[in-house]
C-alpha atoms as a PDB file:
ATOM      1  CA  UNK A   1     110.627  59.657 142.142  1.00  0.00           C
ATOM      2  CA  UNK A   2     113.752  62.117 143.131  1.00  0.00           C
ATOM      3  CA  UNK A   3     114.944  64.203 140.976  1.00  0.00           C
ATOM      4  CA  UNK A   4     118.019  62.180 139.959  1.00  0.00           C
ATOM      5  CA  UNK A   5     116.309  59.168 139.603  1.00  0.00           C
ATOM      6  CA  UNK A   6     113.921  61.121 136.728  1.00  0.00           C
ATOM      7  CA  UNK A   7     117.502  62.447 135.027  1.00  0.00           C
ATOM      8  CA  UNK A   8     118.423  58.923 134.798  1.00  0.00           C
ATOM      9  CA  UNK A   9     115.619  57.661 133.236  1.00  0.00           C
ATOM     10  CA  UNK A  10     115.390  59.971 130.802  1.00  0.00           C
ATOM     11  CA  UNK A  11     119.180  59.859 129.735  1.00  0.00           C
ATOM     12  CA  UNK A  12     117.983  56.150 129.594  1.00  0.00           C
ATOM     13  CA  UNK A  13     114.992  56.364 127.342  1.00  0.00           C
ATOM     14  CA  UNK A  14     117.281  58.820 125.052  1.00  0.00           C
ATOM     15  CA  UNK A  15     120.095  56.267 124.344  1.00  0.00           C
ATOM     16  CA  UNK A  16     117.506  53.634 124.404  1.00  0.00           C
ATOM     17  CA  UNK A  17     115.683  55.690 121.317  1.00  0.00           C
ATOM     18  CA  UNK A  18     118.872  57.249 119.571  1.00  0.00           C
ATOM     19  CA  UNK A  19     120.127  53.383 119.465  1.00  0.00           C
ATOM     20  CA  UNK A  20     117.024  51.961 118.103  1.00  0.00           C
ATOM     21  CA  UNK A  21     117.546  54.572 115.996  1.00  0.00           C
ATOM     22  CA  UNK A  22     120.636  53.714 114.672  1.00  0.00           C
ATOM     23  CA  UNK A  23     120.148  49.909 114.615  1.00  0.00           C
ATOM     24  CA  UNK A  24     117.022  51.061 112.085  1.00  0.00           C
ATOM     25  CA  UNK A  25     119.124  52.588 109.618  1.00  0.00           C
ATOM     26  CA  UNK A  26     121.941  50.738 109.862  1.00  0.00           C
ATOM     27  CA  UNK A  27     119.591  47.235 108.863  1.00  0.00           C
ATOM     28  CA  UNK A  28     118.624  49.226 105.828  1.00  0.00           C
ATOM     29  CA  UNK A  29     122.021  50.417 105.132  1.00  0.00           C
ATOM     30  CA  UNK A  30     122.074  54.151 105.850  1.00  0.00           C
ATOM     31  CA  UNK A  31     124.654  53.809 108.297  1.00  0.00           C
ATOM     32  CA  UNK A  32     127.655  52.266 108.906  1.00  0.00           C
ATOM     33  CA  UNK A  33     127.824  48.840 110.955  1.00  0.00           C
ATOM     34  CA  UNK A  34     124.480  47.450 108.929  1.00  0.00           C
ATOM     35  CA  UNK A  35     126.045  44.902 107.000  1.00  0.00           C
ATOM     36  CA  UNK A  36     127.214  43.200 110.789  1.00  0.00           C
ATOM     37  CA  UNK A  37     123.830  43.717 112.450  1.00  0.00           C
ATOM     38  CA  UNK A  38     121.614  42.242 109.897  1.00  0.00           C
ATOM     39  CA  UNK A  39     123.856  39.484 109.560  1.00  0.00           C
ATOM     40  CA  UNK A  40     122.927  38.724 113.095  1.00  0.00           C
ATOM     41  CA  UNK A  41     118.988  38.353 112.165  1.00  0.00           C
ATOM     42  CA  UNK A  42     119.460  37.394 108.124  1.00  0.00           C
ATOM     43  CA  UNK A  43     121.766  35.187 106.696  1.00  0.00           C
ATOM     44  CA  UNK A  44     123.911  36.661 103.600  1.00  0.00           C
ATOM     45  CA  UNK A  45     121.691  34.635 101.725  1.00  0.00           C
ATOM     46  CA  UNK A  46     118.231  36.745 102.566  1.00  0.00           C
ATOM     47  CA  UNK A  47     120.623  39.851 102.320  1.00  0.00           C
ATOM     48  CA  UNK A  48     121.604  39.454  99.052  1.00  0.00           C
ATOM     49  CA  UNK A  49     118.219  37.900  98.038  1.00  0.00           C
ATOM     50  CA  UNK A  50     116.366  40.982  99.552  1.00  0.00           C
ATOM     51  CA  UNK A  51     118.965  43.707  97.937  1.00  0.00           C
ATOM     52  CA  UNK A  52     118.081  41.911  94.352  1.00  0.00           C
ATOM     53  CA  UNK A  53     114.408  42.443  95.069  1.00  0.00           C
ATOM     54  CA  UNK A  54     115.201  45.872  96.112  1.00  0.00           C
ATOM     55  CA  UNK A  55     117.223  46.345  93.021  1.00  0.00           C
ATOM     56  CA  UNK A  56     114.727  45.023  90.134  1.00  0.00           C
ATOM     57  CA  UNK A  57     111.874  47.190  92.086  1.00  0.00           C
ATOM     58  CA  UNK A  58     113.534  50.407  91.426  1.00  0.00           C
ATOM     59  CA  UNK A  59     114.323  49.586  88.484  1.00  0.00           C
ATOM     60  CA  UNK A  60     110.917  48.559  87.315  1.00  0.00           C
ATOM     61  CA  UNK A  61     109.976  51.764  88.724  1.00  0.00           C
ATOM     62  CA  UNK A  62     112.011  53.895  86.688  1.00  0.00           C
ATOM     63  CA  UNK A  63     110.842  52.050  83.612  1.00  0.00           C
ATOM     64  CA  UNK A  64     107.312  52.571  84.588  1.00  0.00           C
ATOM     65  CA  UNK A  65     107.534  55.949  84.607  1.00  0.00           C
ATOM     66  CA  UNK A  66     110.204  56.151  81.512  1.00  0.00           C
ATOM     67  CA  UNK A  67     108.238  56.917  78.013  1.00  0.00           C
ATOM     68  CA  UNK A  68     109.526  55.879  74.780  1.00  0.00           C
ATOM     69  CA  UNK A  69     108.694  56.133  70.992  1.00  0.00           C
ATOM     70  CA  UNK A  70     107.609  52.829  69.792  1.00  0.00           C
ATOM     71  CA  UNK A  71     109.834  51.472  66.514  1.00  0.00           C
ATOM     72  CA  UNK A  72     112.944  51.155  68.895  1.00  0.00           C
ATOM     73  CA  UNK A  73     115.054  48.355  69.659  1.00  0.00           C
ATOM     74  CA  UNK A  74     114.965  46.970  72.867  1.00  0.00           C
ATOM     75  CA  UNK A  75     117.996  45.882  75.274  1.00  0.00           C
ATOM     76  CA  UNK A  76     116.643  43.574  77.368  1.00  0.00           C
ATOM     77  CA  UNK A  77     118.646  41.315  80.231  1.00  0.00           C
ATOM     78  CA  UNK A  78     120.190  41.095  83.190  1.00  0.00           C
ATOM     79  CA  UNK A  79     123.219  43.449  84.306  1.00  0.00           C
ATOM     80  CA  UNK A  80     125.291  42.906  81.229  1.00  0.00           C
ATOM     81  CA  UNK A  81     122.599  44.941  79.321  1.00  0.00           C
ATOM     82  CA  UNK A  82     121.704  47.499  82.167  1.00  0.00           C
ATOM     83  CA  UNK A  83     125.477  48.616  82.508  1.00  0.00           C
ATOM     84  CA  UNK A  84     125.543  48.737  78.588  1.00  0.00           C
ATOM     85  CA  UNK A  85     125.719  52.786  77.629  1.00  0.00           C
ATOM     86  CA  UNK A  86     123.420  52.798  74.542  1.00  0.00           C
ATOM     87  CA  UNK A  87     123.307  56.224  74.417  1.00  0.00           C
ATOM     88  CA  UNK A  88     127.579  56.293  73.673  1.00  0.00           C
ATOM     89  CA  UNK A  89     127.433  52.853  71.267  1.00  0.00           C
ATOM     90  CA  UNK A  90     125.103  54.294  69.006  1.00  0.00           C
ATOM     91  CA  UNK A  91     124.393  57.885  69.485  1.00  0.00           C
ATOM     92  CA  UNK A  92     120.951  59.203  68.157  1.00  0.00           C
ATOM     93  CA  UNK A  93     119.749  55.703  68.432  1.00  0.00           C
ATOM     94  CA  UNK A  94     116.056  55.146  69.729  1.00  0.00           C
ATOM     95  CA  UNK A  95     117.895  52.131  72.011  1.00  0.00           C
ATOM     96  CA  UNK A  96     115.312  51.263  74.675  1.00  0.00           C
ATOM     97  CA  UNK A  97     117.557  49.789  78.169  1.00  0.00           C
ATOM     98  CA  UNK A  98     115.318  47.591  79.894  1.00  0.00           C
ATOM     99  CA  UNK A  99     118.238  45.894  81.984  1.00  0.00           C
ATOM    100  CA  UNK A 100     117.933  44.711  85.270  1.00  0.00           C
ATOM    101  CA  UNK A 101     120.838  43.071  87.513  1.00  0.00           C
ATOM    102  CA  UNK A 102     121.060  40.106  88.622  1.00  0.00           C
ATOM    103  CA  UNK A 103     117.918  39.015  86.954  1.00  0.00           C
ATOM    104  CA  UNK A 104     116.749  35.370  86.703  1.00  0.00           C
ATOM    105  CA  UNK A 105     115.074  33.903  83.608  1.00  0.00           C
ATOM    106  CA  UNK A 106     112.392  33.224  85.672  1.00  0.00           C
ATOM    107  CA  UNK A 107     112.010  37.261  86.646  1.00  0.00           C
ATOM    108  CA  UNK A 108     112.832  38.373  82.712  1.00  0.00           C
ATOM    109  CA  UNK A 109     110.092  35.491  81.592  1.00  0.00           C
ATOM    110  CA  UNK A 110     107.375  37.716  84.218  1.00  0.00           C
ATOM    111  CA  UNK A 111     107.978  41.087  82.839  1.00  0.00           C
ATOM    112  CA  UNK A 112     108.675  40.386  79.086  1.00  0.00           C
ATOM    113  CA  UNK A 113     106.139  40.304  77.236  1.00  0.00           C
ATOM    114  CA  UNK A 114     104.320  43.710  79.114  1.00  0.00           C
ATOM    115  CA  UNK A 115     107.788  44.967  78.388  1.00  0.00           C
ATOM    116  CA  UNK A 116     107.199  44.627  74.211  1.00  0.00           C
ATOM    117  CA  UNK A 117     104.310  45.697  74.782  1.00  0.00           C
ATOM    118  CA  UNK A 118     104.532  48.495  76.476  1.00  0.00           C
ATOM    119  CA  UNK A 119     108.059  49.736  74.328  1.00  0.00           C
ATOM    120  CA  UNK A 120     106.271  48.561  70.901  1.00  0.00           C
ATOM    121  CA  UNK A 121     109.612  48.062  69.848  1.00  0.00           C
ATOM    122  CA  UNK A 122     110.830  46.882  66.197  1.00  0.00           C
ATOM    123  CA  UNK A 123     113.968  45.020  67.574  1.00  0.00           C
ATOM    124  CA  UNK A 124     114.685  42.977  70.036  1.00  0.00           C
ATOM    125  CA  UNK A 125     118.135  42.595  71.675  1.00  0.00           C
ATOM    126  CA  UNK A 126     118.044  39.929  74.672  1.00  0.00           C
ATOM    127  CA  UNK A 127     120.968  39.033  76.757  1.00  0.00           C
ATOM    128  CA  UNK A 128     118.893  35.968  79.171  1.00  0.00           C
ATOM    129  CA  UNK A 129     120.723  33.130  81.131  1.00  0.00           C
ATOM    130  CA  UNK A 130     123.756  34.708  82.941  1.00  0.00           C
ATOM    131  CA  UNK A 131     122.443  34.981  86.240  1.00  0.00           C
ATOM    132  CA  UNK A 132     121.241  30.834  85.572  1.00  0.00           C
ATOM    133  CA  UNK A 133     124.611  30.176  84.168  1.00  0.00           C
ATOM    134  CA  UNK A 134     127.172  31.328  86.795  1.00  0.00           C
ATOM    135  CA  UNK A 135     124.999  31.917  90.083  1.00  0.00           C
ATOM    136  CA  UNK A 136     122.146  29.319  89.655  1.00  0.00           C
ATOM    137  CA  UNK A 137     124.196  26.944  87.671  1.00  0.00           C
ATOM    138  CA  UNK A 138     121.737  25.452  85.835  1.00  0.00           C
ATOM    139  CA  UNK A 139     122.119  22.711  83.099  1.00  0.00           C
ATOM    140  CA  UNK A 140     122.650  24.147  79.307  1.00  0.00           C
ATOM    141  CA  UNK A 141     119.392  22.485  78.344  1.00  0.00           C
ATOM    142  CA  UNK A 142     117.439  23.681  81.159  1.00  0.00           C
ATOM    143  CA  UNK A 143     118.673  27.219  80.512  1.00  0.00           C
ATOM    144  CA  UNK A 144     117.909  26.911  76.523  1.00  0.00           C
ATOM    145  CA  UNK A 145     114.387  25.687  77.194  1.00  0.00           C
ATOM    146  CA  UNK A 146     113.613  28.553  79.245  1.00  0.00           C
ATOM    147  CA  UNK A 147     115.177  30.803  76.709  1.00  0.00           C
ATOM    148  CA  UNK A 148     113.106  29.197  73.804  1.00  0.00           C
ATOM    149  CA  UNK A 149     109.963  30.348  75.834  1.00  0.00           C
ATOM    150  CA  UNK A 150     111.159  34.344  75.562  1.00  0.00           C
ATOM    151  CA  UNK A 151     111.782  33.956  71.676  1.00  0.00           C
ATOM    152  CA  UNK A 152     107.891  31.949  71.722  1.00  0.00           C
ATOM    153  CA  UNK A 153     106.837  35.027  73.836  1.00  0.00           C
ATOM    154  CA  UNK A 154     108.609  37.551  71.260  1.00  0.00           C
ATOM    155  CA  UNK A 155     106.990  35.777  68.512  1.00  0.00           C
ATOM    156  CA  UNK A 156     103.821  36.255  69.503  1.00  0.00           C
ATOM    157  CA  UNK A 157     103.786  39.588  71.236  1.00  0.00           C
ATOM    158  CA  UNK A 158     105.922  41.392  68.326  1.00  0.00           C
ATOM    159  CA  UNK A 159     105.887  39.453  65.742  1.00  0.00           C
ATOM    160  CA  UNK A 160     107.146  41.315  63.263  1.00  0.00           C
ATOM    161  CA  UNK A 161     110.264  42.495  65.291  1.00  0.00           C
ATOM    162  CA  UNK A 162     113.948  41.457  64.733  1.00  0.00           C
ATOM    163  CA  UNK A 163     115.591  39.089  67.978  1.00  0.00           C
ATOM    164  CA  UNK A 164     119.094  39.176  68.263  1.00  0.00           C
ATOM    165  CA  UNK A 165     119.995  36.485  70.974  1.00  0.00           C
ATOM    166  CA  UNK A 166     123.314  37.499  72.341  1.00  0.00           C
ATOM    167  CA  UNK A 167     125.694  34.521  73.764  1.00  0.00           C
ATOM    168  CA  UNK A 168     126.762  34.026  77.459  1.00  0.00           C
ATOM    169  CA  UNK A 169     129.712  36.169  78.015  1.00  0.00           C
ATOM    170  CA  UNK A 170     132.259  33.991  80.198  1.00  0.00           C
ATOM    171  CA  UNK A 171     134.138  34.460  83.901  1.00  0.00           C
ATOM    172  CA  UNK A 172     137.659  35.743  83.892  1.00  0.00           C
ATOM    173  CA  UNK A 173     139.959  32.555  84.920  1.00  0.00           C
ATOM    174  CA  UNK A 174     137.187  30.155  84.060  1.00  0.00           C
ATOM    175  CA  UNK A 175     137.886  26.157  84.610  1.00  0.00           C
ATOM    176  CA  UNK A 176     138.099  23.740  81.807  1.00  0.00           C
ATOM    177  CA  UNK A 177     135.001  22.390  83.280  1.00  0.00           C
ATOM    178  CA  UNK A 178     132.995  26.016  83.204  1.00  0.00           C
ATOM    179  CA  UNK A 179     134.455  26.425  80.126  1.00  0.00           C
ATOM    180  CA  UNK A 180     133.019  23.332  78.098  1.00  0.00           C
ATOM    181  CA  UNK A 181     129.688  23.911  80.101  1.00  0.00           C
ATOM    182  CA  UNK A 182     129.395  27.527  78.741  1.00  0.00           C
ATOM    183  CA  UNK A 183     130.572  26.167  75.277  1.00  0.00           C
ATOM    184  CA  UNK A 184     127.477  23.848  75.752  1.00  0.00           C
ATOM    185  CA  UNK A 185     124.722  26.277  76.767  1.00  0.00           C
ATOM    186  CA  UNK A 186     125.804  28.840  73.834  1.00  0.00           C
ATOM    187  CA  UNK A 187     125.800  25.956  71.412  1.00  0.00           C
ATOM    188  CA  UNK A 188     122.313  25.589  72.143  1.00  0.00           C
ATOM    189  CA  UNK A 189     121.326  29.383  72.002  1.00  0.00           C
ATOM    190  CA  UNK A 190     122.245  29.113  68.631  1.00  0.00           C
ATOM    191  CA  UNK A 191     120.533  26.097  67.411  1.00  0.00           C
ATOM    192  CA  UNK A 192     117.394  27.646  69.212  1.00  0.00           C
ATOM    193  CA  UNK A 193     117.801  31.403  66.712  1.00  0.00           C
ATOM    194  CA  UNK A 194     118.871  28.687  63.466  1.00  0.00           C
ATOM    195  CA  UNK A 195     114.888  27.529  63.782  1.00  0.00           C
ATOM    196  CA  UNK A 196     113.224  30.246  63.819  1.00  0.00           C
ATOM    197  CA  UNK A 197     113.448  32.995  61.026  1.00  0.00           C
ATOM    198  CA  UNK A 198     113.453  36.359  62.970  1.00  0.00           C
ATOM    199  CA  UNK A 199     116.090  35.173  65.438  1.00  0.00           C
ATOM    200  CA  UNK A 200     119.593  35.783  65.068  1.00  0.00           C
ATOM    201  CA  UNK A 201     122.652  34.283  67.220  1.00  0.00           C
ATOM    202  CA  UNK A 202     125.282  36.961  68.247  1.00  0.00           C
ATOM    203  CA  UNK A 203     128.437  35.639  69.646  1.00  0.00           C
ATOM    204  CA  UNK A 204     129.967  38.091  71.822  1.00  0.00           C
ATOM    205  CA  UNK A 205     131.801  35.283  73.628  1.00  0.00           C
ATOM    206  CA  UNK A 206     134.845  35.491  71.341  1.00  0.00           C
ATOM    207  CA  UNK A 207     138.563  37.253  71.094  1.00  0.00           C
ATOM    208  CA  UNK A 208     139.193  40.380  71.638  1.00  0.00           C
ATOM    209  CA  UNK A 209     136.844  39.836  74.912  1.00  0.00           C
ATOM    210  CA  UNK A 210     137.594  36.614  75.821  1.00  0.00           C
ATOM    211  CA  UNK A 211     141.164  35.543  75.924  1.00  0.00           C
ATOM    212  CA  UNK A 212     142.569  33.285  72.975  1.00  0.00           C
ATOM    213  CA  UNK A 213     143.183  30.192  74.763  1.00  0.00           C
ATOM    214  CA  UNK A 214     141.233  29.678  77.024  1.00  0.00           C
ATOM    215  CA  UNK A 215     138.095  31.267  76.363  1.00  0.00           C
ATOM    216  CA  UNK A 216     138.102  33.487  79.438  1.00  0.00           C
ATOM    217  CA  UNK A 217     137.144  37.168  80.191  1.00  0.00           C
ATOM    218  CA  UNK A 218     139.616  38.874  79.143  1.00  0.00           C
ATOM    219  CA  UNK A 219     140.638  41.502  81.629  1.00  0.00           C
ATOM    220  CA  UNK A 220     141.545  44.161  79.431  1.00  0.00           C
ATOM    221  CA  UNK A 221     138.158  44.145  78.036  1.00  0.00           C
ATOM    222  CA  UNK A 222     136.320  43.828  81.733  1.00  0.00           C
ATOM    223  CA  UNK A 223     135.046  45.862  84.347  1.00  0.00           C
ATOM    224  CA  UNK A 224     135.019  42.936  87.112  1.00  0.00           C
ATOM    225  CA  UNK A 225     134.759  39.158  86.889  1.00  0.00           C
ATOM    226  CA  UNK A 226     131.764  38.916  84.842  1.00  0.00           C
ATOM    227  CA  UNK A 227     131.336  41.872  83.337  1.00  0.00           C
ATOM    228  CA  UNK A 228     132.142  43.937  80.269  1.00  0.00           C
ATOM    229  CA  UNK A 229     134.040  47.758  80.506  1.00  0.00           C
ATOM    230  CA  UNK A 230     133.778  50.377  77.744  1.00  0.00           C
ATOM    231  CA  UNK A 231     136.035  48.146  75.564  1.00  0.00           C
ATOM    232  CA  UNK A 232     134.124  45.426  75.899  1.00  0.00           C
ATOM    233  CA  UNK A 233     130.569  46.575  75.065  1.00  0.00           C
ATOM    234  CA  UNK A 234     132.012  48.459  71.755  1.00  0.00           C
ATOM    235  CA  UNK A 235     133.130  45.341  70.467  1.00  0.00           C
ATOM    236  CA  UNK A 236     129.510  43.995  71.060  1.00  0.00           C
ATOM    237  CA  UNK A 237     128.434  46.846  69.932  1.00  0.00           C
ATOM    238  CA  UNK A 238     130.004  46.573  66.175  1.00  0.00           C
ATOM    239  CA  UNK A 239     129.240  42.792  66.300  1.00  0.00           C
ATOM    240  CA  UNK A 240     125.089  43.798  67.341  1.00  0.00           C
ATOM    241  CA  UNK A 241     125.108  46.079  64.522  1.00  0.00           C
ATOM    242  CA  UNK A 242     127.046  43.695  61.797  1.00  0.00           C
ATOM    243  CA  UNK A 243     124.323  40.769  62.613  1.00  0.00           C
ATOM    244  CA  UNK A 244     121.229  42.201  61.252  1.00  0.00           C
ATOM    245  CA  UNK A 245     120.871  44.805  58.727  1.00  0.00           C
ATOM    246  CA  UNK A 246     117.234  45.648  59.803  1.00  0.00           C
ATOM    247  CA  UNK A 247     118.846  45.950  63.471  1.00  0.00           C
ATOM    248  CA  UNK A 248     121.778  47.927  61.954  1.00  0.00           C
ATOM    249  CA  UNK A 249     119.272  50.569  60.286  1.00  0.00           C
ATOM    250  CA  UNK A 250     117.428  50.865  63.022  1.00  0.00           C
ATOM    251  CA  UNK A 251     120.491  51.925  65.569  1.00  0.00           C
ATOM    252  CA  UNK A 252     121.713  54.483  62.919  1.00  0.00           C
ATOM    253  CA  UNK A 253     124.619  52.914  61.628  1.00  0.00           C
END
């Protein structure tokens, strides 16, 4: 082999290394260009499936490693509970996050009961059935039975403990037809805390967050289409904390 002819194929096993290279991080996002290149061997689907997974794992990881005093009250849900600041709505509070986004009922059923476990919590705050609701859209009754297997769970792991069942917040610009659905699956959230003794219904779906008429997110009171800003979470905050008195004592207030 000449001289040249080794230069040249070793300038061609160098771009052929520093591009597999960059193809590698760009499929796991560290570079620019990954979102195009994996579309070209995953569908958005898988890509959005695999960055929940991704998601939830880290955050089960942080809780694994997170220790907390038992006698707390526990926030546990999908995003609209993991984006809620505990530490600002009730300073001092032992308020235990155990949010994850984007999470399933089927995924919050699999880790809840090692979660009151492993918190020993006195109080239970559970935001379940968003992700069902708007991305899944699954049937109200489908979505309540699944939800009256948590508050079995709760009952049986931590019996003792206060449940406040928080309502589905809505979408901003919501149809009539999303609208009466939502109406629907809420309704039967709160038939499902009326039974039982421990669990209380907390409507958060109501005015100032949601707008008058039509029952939307309001905007003013949202960080995006589905989800609450600082405005938002300290009106649930004040209507968390003006459902229970056991709950309320327990935050501080």
């Amino acid at each position: 082999m000449s001289a040249r002819t080794s230069r040249w194929v070793r300038r061609a096993s160098l771009a052929v290394a520093l591009a597999g290279s960059y193809v590698a991080l760009a499929l796991h996002g560290a570079v620019p260009g990954g979102w195009r290149l994996r579309t070209l061997v995953q569908s958005p689907a898988e890509i959005a499936e695999a960055a929940r997974s991704a998601h939830r794992a880290a955050r089960l990881e942080r809780f694994a490693e997170e220790r907390v005093e038992p006698g707390g009250v526990l926030f546990i849900g999908s995003s609209t509970i993991e984006f809620f600041d505990l530490a600002a709505a009730f300073p001092g509070a032992n308020a235990i996050n155990r949010g994850v986004g984007d999470e399933d009922l089927a995924n919050l059923r699999g880790r809840f009961a090692g979660t009151l476990d492993a918190t020993a919590c006195a109080a239970i705050v559970l935001y379940a059935g968003g992700v069902d609701f708007h991305r899944l859209g699954r049937p109200p009754a489908k979505i309540a039975e699944d939800i009256a297997g948590l508050l079995e769970m709760a009952s049986s792991s931590a019996p003792s403990a206060r449940v406040l069942l928080l309502g589905i917040l809505p979408e901003r610009g919501h149809s009539a037809a999303v609208a009466a659905r939502l109406a629907r699956t809420n309704g039967a959230l709160q038939a499902l805390a009326a039974a039982r003794p421990m669990v209380s219904f907390v409507n958060i779906s109501r005015p100032p967050v949601t707008e008058e008429a039509s029952g939307a997110l309001e905007p003013r009171m949202s960080r995006d289409r589905i989800h609450l800003n600082q405005g938002g979470y300290k009106e649930a905050a004040s209507w968390i904390l003006n459902a229970d008195e056991t709950v309320r004592r327990l935050l501080g207030a």
